[in-house]
Protein backbone atom coordinates (compact mmCIF):
# COMPACT_ATOMS: atom_id res chain seq x y z
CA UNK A 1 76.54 112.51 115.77
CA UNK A 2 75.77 113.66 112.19
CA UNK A 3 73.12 111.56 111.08
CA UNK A 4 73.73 112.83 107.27
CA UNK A 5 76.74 111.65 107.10
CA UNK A 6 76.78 108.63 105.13
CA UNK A 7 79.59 105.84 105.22
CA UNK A 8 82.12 105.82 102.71
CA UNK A 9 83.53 102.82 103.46
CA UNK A 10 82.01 100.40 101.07
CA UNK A 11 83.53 97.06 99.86
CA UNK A 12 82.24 97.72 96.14
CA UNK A 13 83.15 101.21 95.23
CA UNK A 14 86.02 103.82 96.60
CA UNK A 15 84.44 107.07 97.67
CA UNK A 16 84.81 109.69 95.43
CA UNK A 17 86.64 113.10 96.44
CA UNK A 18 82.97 114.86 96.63
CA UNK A 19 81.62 112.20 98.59
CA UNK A 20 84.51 113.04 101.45
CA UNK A 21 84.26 116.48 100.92
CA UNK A 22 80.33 116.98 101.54
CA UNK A 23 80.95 114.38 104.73
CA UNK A 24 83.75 116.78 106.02
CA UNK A 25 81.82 120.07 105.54
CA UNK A 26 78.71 118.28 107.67
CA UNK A 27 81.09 117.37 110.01
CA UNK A 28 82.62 121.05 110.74
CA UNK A 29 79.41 122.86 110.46
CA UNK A 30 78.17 120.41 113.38
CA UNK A 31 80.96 120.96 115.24
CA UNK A 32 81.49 124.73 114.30
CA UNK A 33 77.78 125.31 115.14
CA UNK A 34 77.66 127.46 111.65
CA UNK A 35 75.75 126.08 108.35
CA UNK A 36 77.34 128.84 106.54
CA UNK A 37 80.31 131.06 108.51
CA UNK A 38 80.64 134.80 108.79
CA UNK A 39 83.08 136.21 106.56
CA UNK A 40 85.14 136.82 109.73
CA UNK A 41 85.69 132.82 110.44
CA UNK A 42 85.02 131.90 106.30
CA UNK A 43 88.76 131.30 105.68
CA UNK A 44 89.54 129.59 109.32
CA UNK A 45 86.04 127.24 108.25
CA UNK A 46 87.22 125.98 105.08
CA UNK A 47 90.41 125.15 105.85
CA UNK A 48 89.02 122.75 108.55
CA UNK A 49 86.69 120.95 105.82
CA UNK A 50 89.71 120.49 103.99
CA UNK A 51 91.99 119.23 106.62
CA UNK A 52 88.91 117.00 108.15
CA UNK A 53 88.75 116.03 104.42
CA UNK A 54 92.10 115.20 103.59
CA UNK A 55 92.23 113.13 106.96
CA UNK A 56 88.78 111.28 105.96
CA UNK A 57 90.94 110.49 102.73
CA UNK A 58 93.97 109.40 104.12
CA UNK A 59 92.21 107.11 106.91
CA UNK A 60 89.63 105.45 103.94
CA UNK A 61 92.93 105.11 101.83
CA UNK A 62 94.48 103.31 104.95
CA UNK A 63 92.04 100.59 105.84
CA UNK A 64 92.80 97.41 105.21
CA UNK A 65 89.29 95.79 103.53
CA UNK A 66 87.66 92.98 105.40
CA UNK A 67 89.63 93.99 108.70
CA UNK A 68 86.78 94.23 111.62
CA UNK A 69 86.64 95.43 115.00
């Protein structure tokens, strides 16, 4: 998948709302196929990055620590 994503999940520290956002922007522009969108699909881009973002949030906001597969 996207190798530069990092995990954010990390006993220690709570990812900060940067940290999610830069993984959720590498996520879309793998999956979007764009590093940087046209102004046609700029508005329809960043509003995924945000919603993959807010999700990333939710779910790291969700786990329960110590719980494993």
């Amino acid at each position: 998948m996207c190798r530069s994503i990092k995990t954010l999940r990390r006993k220690d520290e709570t990812a900060t709302a940067e940290e999610i956002r830069a993984a959720a922007l590498q996520f879309v522009r793998k999956v979007s196929g764009y590093r940087t969108p046209s102004k046609a699909n700029e508005e329809v881009f960043e509003a995924a990055v945000d919603d993959v973002a807010e999700a990333s949030g939710r779910l790291l906001k969700s786990l329960r620590p110590g719980a494993r597969a």
